[in-house]
PDB file of N, CA and C in Angstrom:
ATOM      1  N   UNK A   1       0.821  -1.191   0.000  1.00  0.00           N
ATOM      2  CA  UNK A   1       0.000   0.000   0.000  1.00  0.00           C
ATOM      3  C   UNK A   1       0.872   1.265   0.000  1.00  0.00           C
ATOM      4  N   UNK A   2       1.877   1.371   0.464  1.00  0.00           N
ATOM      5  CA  UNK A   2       3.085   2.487   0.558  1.00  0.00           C
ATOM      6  C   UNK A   2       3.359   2.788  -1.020  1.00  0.00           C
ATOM      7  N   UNK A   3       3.557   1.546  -1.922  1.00  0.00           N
ATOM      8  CA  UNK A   3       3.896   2.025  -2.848  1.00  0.00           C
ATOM      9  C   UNK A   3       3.343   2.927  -3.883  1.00  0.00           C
ATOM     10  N   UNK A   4       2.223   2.285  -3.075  1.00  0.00           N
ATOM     11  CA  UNK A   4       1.034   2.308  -4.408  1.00  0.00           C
ATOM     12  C   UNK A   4       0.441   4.398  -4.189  1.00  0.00           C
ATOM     13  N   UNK A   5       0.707   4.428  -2.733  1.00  0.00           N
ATOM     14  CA  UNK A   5       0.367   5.810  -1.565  1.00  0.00           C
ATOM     15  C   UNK A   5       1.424   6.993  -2.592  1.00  0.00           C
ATOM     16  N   UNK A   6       2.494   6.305  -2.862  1.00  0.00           N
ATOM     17  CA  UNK A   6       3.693   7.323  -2.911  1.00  0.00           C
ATOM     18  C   UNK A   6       4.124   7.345  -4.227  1.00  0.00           C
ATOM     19  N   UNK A   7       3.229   6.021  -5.267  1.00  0.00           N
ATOM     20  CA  UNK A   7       3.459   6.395  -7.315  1.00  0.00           C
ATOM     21  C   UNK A   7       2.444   7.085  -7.002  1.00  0.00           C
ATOM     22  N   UNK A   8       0.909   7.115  -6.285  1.00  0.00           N
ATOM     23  CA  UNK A   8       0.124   8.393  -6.370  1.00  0.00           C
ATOM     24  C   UNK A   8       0.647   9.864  -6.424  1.00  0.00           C
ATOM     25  N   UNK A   9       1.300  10.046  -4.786  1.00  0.00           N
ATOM     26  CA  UNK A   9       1.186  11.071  -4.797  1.00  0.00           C
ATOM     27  C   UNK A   9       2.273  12.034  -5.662  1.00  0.00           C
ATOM     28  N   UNK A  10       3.700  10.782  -6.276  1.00  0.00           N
ATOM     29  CA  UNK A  10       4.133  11.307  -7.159  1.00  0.00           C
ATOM     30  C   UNK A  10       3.952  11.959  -8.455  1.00  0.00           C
ATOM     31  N   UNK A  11       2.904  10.783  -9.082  1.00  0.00           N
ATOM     32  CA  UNK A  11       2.601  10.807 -10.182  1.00  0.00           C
ATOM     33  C   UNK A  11       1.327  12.570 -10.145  1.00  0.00           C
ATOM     34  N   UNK A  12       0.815  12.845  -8.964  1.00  0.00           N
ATOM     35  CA  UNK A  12      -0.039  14.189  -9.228  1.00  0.00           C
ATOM     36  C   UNK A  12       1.011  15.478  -9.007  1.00  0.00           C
ATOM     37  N   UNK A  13       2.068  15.568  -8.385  1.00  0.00           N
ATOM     38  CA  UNK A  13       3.071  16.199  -8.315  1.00  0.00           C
ATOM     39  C   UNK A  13       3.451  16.127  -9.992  1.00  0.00           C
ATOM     40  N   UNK A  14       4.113  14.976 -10.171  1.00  0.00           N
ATOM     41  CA  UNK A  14       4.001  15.280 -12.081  1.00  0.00           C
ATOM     42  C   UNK A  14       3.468  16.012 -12.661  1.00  0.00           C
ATOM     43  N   UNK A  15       2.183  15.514 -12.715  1.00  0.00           N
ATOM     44  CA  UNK A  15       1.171  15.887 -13.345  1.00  0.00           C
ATOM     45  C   UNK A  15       0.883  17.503 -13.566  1.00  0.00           C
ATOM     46  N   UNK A  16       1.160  18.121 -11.910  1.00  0.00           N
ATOM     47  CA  UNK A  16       0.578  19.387 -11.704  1.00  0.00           C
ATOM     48  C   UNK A  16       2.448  20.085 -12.651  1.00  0.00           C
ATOM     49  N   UNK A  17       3.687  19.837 -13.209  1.00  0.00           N
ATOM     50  CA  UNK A  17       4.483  20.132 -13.139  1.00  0.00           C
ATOM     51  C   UNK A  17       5.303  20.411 -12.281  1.00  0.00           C
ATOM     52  N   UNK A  18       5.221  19.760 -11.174  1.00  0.00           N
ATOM     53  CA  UNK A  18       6.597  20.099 -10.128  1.00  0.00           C
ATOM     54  C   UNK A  18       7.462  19.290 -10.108  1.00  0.00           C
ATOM     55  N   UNK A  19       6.934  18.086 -10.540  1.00  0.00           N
ATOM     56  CA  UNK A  19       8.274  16.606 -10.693  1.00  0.00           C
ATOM     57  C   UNK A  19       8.170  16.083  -9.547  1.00  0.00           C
ATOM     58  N   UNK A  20       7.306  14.677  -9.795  1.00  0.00           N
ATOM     59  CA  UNK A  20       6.882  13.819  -8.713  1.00  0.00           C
ATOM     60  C   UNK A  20       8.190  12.973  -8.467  1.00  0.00           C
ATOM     61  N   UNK A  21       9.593  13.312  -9.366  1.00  0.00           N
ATOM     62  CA  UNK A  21      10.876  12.569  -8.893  1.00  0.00           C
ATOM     63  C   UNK A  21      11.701  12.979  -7.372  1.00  0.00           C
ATOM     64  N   UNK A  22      10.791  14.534  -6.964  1.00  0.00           N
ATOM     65  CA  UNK A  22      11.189  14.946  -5.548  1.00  0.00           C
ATOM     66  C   UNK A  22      10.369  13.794  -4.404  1.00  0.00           C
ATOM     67  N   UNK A  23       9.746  13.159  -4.845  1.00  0.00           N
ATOM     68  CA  UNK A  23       8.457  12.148  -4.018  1.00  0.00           C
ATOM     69  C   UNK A  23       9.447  11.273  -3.999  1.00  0.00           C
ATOM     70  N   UNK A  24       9.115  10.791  -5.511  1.00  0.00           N
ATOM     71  CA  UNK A  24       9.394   9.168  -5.751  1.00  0.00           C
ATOM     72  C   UNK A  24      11.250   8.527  -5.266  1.00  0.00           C
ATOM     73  N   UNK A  25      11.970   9.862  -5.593  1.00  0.00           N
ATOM     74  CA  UNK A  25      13.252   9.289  -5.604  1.00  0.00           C
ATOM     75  C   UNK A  25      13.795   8.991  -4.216  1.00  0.00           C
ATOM     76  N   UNK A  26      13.979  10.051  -3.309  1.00  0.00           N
ATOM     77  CA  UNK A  26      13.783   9.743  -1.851  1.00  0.00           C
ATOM     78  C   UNK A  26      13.143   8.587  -1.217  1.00  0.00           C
ATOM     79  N   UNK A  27      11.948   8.609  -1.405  1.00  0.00           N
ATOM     80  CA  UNK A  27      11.379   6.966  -1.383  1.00  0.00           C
ATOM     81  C   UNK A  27      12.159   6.141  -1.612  1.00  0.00           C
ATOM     82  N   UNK A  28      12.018   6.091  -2.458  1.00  0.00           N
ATOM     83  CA  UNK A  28      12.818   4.553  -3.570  1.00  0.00           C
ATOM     84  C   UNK A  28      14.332   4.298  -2.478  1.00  0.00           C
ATOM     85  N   UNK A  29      14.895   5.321  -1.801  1.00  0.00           N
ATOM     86  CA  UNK A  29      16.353   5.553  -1.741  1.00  0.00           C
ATOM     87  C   UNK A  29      15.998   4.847  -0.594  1.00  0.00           C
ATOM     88  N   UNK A  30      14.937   5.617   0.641  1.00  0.00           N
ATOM     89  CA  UNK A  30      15.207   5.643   2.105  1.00  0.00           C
ATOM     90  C   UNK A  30      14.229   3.985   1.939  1.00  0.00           C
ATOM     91  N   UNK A  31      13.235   3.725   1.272  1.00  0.00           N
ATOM     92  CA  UNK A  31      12.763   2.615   1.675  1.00  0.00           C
ATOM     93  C   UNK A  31      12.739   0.902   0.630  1.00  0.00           C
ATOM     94  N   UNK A  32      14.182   1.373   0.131  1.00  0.00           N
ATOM     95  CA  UNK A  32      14.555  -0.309  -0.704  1.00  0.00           C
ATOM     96  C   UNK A  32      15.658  -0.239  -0.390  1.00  0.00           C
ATOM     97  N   UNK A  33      16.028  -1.314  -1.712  1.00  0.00           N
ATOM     98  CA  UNK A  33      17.535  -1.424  -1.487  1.00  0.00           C
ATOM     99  C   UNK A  33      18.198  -0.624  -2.970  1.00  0.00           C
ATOM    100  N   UNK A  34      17.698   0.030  -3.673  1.00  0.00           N
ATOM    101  CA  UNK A  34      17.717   0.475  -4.544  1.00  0.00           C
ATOM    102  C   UNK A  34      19.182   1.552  -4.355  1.00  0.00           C
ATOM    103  N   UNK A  35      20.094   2.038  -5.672  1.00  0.00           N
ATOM    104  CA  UNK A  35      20.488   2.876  -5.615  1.00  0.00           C
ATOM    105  C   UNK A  35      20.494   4.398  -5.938  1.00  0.00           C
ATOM    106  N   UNK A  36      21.017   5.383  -5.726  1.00  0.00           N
ATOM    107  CA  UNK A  36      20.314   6.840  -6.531  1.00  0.00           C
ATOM    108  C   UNK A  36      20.672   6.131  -8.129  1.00  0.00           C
ATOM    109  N   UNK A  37      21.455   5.929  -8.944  1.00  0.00           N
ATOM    110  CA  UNK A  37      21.238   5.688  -9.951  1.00  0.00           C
ATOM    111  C   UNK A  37      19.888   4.806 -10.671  1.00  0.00           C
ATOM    112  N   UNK A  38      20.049   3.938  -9.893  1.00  0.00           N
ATOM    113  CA  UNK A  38      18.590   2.983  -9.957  1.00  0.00           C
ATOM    114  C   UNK A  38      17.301   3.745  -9.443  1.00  0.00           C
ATOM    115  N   UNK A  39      17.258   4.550  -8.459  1.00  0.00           N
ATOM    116  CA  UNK A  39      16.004   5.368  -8.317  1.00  0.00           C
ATOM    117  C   UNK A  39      15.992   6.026  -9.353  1.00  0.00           C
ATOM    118  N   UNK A  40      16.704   6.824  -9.601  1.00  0.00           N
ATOM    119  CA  UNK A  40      16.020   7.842 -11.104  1.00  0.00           C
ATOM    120  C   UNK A  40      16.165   7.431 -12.294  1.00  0.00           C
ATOM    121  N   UNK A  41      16.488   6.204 -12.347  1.00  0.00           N
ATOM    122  CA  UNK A  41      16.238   5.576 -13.634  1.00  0.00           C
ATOM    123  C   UNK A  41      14.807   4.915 -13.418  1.00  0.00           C
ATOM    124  N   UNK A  42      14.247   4.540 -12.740  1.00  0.00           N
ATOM    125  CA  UNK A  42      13.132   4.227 -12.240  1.00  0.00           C
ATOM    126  C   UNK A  42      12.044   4.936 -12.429  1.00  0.00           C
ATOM    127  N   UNK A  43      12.417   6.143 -11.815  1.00  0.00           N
ATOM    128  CA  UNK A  43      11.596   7.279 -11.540  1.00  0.00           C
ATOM    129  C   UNK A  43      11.492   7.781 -13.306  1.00  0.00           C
ATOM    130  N   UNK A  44      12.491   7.942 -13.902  1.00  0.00           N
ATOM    131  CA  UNK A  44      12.360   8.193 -15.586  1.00  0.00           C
ATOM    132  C   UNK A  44      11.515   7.181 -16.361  1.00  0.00           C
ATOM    133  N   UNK A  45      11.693   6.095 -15.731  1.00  0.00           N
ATOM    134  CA  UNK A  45      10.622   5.150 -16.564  1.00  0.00           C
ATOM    135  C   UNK A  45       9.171   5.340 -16.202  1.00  0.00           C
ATOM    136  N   UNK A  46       8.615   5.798 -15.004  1.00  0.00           N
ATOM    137  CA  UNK A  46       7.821   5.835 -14.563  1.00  0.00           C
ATOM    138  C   UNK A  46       6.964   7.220 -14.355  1.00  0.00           C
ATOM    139  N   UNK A  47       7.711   8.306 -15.224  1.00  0.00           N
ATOM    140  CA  UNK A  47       7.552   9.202 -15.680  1.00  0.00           C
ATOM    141  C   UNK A  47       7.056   9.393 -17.045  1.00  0.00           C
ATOM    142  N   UNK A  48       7.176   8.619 -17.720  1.00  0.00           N
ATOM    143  CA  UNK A  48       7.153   8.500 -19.413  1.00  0.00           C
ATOM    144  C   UNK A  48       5.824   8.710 -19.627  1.00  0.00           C
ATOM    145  N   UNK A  49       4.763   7.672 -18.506  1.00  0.00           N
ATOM    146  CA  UNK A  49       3.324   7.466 -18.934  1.00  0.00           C
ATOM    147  C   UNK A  49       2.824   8.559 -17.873  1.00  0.00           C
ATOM    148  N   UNK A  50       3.190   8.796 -16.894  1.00  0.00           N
ATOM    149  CA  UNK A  50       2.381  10.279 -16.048  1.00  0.00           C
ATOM    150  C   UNK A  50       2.597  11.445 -17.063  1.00  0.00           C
ATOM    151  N   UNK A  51       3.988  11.562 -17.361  1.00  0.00           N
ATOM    152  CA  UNK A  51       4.123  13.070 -18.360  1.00  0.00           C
ATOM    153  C   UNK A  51       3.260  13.127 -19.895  1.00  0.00           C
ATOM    154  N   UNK A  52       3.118  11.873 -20.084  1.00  0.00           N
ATOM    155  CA  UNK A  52       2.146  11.525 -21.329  1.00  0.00           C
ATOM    156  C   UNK A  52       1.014  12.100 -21.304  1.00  0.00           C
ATOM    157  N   UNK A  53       0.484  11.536 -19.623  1.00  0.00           N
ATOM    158  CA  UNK A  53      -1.462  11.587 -19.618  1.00  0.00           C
ATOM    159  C   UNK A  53      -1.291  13.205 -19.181  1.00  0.00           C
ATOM    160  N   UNK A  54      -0.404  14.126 -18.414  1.00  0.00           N
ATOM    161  CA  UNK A  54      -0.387  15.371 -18.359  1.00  0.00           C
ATOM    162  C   UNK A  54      -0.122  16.208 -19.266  1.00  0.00           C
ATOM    163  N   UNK A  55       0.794  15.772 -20.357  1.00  0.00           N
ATOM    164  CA  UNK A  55       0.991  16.458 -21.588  1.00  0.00           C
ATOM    165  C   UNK A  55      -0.143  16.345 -22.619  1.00  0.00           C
ATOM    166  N   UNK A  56      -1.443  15.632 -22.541  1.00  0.00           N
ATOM    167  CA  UNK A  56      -2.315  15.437 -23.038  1.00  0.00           C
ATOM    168  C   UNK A  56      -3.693  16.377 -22.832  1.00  0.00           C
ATOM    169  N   UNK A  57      -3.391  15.981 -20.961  1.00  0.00           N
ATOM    170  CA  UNK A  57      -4.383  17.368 -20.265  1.00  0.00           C
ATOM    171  C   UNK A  57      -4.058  18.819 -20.193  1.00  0.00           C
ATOM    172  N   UNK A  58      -2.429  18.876 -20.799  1.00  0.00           N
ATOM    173  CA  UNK A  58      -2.373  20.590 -20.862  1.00  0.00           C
ATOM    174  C   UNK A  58      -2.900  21.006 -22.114  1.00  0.00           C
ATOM    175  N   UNK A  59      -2.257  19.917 -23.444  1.00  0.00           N
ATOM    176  CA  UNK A  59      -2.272  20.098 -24.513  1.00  0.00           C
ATOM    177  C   UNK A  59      -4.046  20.514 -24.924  1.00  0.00           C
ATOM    178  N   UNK A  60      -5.148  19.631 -24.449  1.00  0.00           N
ATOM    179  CA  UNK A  60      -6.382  20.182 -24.312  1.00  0.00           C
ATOM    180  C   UNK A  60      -6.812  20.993 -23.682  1.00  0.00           C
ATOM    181  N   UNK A  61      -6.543  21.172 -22.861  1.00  0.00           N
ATOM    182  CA  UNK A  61      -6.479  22.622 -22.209  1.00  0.00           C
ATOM    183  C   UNK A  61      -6.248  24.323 -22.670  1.00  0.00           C
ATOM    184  N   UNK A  62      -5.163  24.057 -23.629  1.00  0.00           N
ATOM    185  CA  UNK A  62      -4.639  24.730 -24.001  1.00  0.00           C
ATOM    186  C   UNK A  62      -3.582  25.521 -23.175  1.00  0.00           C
ATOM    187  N   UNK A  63      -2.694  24.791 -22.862  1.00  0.00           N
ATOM    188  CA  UNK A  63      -1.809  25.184 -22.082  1.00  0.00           C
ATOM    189  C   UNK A  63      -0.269  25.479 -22.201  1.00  0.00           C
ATOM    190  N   UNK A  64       0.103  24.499 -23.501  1.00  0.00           N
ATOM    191  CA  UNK A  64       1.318  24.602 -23.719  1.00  0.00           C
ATOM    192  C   UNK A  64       1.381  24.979 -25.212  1.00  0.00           C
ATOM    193  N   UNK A  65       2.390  25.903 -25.384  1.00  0.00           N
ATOM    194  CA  UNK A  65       3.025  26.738 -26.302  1.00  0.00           C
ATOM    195  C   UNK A  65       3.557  26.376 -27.227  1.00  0.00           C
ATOM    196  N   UNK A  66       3.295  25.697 -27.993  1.00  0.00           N
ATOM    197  CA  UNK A  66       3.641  24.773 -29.192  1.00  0.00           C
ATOM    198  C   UNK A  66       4.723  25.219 -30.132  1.00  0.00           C
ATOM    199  N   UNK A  67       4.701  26.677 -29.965  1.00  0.00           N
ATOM    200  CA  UNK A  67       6.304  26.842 -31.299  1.00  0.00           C
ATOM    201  C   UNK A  67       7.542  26.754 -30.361  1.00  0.00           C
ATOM    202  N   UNK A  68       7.403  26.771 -28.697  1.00  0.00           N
ATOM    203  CA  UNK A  68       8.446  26.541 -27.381  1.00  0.00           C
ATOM    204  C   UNK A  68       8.966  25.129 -27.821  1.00  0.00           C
ATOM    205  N   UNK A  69       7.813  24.020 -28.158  1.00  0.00           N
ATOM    206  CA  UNK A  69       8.519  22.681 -27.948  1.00  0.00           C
ATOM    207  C   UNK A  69       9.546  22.292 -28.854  1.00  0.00           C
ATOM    208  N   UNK A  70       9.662  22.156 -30.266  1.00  0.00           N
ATOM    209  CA  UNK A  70      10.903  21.756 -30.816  1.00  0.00           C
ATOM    210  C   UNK A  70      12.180  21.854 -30.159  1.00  0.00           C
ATOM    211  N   UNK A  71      12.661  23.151 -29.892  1.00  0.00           N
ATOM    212  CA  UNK A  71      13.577  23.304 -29.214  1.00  0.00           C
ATOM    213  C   UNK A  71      13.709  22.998 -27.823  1.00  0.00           C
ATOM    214  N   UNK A  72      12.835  22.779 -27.187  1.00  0.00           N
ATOM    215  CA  UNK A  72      13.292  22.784 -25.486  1.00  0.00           C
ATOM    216  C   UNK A  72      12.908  20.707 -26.055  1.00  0.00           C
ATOM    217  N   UNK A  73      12.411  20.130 -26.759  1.00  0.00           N
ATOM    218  CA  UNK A  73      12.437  18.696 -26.744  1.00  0.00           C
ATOM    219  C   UNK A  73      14.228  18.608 -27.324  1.00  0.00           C
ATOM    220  N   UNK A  74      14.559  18.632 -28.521  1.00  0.00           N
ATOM    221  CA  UNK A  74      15.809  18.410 -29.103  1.00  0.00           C
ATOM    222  C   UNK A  74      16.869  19.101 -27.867  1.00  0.00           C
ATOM    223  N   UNK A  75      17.074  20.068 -27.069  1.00  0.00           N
ATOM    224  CA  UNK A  75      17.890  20.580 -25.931  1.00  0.00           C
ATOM    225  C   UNK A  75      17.824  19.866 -25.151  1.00  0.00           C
ATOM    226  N   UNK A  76      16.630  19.373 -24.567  1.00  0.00           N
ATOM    227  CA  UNK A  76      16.343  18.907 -23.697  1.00  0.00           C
ATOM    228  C   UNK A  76      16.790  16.841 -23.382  1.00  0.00           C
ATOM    229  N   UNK A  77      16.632  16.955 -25.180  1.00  0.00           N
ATOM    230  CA  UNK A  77      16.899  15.127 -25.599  1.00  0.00           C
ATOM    231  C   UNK A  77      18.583  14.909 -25.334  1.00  0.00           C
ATOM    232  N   UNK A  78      19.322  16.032 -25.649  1.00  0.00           N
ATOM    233  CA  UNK A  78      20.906  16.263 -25.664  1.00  0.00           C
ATOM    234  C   UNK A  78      21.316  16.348 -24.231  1.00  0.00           C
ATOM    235  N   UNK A  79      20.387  17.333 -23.575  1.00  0.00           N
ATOM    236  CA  UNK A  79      20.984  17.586 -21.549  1.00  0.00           C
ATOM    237  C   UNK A  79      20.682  16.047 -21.283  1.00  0.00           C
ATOM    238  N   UNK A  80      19.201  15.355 -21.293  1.00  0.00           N
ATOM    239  CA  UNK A  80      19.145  14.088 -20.871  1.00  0.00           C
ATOM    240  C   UNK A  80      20.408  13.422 -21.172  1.00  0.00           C
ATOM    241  N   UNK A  81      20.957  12.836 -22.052  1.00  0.00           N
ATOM    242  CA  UNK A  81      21.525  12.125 -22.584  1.00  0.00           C
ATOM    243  C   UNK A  81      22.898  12.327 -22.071  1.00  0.00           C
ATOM    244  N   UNK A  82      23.460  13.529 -22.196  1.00  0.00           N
ATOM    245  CA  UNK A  82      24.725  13.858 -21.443  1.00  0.00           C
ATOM    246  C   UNK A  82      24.809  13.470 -19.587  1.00  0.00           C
ATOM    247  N   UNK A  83      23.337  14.562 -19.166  1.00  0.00           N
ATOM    248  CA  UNK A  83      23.206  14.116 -18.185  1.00  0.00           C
ATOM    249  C   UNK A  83      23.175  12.726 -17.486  1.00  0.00           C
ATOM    250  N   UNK A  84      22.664  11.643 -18.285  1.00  0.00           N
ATOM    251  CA  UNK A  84      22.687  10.034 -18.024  1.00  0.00           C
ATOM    252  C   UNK A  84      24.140   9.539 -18.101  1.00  0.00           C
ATOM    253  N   UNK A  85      24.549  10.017 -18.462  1.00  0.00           N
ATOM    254  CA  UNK A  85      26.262  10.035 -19.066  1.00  0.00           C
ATOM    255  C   UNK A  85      27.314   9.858 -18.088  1.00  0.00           C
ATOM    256  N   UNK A  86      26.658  10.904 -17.240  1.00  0.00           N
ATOM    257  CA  UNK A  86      27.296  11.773 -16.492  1.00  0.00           C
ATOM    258  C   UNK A  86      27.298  10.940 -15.219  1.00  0.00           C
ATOM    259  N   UNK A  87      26.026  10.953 -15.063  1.00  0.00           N
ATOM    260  CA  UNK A  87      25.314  10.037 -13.567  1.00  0.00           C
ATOM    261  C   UNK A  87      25.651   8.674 -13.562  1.00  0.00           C
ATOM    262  N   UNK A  88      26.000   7.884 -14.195  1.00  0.00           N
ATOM    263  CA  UNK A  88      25.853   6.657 -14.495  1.00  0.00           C
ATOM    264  C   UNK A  88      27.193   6.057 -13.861  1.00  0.00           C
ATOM    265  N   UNK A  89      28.374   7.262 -14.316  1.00  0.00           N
ATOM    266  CA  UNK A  89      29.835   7.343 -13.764  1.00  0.00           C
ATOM    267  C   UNK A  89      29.911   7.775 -12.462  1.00  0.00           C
ATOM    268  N   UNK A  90      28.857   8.454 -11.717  1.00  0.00           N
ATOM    269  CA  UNK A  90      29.462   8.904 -10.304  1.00  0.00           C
ATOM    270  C   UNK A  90      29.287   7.993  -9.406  1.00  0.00           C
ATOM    271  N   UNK A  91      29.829   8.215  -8.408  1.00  0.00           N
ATOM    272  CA  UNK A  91      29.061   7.115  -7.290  1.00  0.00           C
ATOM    273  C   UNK A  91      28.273   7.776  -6.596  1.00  0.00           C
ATOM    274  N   UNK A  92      27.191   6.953  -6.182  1.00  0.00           N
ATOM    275  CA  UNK A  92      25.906   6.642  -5.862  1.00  0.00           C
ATOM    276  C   UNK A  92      25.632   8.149  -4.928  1.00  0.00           C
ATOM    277  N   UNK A  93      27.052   7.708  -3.698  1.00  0.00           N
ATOM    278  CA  UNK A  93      26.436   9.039  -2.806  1.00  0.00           C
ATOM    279  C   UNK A  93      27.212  10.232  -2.994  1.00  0.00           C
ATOM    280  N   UNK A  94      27.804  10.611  -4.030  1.00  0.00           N
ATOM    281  CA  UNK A  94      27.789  11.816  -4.553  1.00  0.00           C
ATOM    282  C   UNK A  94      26.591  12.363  -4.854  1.00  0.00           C
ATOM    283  N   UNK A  95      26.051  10.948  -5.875  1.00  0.00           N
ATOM    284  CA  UNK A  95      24.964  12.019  -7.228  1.00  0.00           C
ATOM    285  C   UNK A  95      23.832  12.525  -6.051  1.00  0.00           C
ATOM    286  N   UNK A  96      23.624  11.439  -4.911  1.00  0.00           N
ATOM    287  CA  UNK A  96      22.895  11.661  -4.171  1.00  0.00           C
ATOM    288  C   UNK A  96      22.860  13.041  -3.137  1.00  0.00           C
ATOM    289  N   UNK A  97      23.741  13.431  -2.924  1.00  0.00           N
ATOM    290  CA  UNK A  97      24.415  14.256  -2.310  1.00  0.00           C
ATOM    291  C   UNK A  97      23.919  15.433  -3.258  1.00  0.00           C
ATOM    292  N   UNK A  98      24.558  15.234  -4.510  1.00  0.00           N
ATOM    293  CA  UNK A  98      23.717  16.261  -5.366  1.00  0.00           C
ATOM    294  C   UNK A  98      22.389  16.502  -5.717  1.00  0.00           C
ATOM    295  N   UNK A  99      21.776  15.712  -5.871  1.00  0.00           N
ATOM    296  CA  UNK A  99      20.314  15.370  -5.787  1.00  0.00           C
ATOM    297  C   UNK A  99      19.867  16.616  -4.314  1.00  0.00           C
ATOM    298  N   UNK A 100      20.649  15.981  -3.511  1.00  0.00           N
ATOM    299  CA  UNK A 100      19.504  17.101  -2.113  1.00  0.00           C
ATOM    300  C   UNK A 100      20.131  18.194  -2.239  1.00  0.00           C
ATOM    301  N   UNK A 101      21.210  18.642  -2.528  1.00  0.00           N
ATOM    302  CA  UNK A 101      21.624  19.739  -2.603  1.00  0.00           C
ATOM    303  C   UNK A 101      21.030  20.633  -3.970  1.00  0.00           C
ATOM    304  N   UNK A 102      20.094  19.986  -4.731  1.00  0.00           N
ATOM    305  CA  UNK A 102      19.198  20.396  -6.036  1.00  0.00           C
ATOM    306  C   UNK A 102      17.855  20.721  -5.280  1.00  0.00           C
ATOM    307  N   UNK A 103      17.370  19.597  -4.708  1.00  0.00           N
ATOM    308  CA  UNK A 103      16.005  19.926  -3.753  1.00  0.00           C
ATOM    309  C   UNK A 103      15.735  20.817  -2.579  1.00  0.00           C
ATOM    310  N   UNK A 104      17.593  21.172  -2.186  1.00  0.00           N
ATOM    311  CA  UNK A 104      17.770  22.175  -0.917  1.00  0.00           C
ATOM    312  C   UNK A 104      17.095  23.771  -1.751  1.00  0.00           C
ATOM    313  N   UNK A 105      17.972  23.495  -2.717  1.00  0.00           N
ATOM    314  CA  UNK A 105      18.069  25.126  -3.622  1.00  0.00           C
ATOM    315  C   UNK A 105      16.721  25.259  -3.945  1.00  0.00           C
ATOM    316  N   UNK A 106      15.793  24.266  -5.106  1.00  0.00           N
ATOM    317  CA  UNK A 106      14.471  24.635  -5.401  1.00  0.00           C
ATOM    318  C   UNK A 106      13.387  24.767  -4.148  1.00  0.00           C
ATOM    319  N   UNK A 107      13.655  24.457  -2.621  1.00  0.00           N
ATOM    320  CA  UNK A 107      12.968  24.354  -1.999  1.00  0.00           C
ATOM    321  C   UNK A 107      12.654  25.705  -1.470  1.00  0.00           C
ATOM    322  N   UNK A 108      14.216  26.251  -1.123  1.00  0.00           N
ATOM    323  CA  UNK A 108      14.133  27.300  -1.015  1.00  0.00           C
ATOM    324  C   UNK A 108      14.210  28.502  -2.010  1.00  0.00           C
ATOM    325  N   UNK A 109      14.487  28.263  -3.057  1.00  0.00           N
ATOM    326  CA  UNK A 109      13.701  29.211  -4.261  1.00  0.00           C
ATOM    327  C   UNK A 109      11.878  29.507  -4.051  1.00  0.00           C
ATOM    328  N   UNK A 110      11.571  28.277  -4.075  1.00  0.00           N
ATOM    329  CA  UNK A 110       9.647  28.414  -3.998  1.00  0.00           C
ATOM    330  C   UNK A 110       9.642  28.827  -2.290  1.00  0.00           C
ATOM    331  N   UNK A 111      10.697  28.693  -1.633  1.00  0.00           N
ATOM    332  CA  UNK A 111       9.988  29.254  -0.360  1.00  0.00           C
ATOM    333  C   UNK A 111      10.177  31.119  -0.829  1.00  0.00           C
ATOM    334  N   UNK A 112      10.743  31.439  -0.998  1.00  0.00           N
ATOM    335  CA  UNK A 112      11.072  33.197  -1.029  1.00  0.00           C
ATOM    336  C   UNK A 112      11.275  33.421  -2.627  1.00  0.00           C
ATOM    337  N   UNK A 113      10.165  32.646  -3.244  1.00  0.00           N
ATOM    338  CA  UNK A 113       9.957  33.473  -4.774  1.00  0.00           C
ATOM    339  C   UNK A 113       8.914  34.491  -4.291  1.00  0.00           C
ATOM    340  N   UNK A 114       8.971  35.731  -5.191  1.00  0.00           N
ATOM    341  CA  UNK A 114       7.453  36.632  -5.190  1.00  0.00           C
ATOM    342  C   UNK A 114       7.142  36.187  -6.288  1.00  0.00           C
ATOM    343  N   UNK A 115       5.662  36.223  -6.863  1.00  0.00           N
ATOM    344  CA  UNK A 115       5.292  36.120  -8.082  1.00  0.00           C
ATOM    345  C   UNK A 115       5.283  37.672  -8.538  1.00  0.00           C
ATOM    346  N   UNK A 116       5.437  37.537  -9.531  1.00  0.00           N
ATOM    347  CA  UNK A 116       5.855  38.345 -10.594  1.00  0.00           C
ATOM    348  C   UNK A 116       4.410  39.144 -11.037  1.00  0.00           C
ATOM    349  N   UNK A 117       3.650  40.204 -10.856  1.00  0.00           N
ATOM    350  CA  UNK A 117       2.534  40.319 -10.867  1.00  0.00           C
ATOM    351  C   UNK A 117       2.540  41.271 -12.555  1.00  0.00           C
TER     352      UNK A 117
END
């Protein structure tokens, strides 16, 4: 039931755009035997079909900006790819290390953003 509690509440974190990999990956870390490399490879597979059914509900919506995507997909296909590159070579509790030190910064970005009125 945990698991099932925590692909939920990831997968609506997805969904809404915040990246249910701040949920899922921590999980995966503190409660298997899994490694950070193996969590976010995980978490990327398991992303494929949440970002699908949300890229579907913005796209009807009318939400996303369609002459934006070419470029941020092809940029974005190149950072992945390097980035996997990259991660695959470190050890475990570095990337991990980096990982919270990514979730330290955005946490406190959204704590003391103003919106922009």
């Amino acid at each position: 039931m945990f698991y099932v509690l925590v692909g939920l509440l990831s997968g609506v974190l997805g969904g809404m755009g915040i990246g249910g990999g701040t949920i899922l990956i921590p999980a995966l870390i503190m409660f298997t035997n899994l490694n950070q490399q193996q969590s976010q490879g995980l978490n990327l597979l398991c992303f494929i079909p949440a970002a699908l059914v949300a890229f579907i509900t913005h796209l009807r919506g009318g939400y996303i900006e369609t002459k934006f995507c070419m470029p941020l997909i092809i940029t974005g296909l190149l950072g992945a790819l390097l980035g996997a590159s990259v991660a695959v070579k470190m050890p475990s509790s570095f990337l991990r290390r980096l990982f919270g030190i990514f979730l330290l910064f955005m946490a406190l970005y959204e704590f003391f953003y103003k919106e922009k009125k």
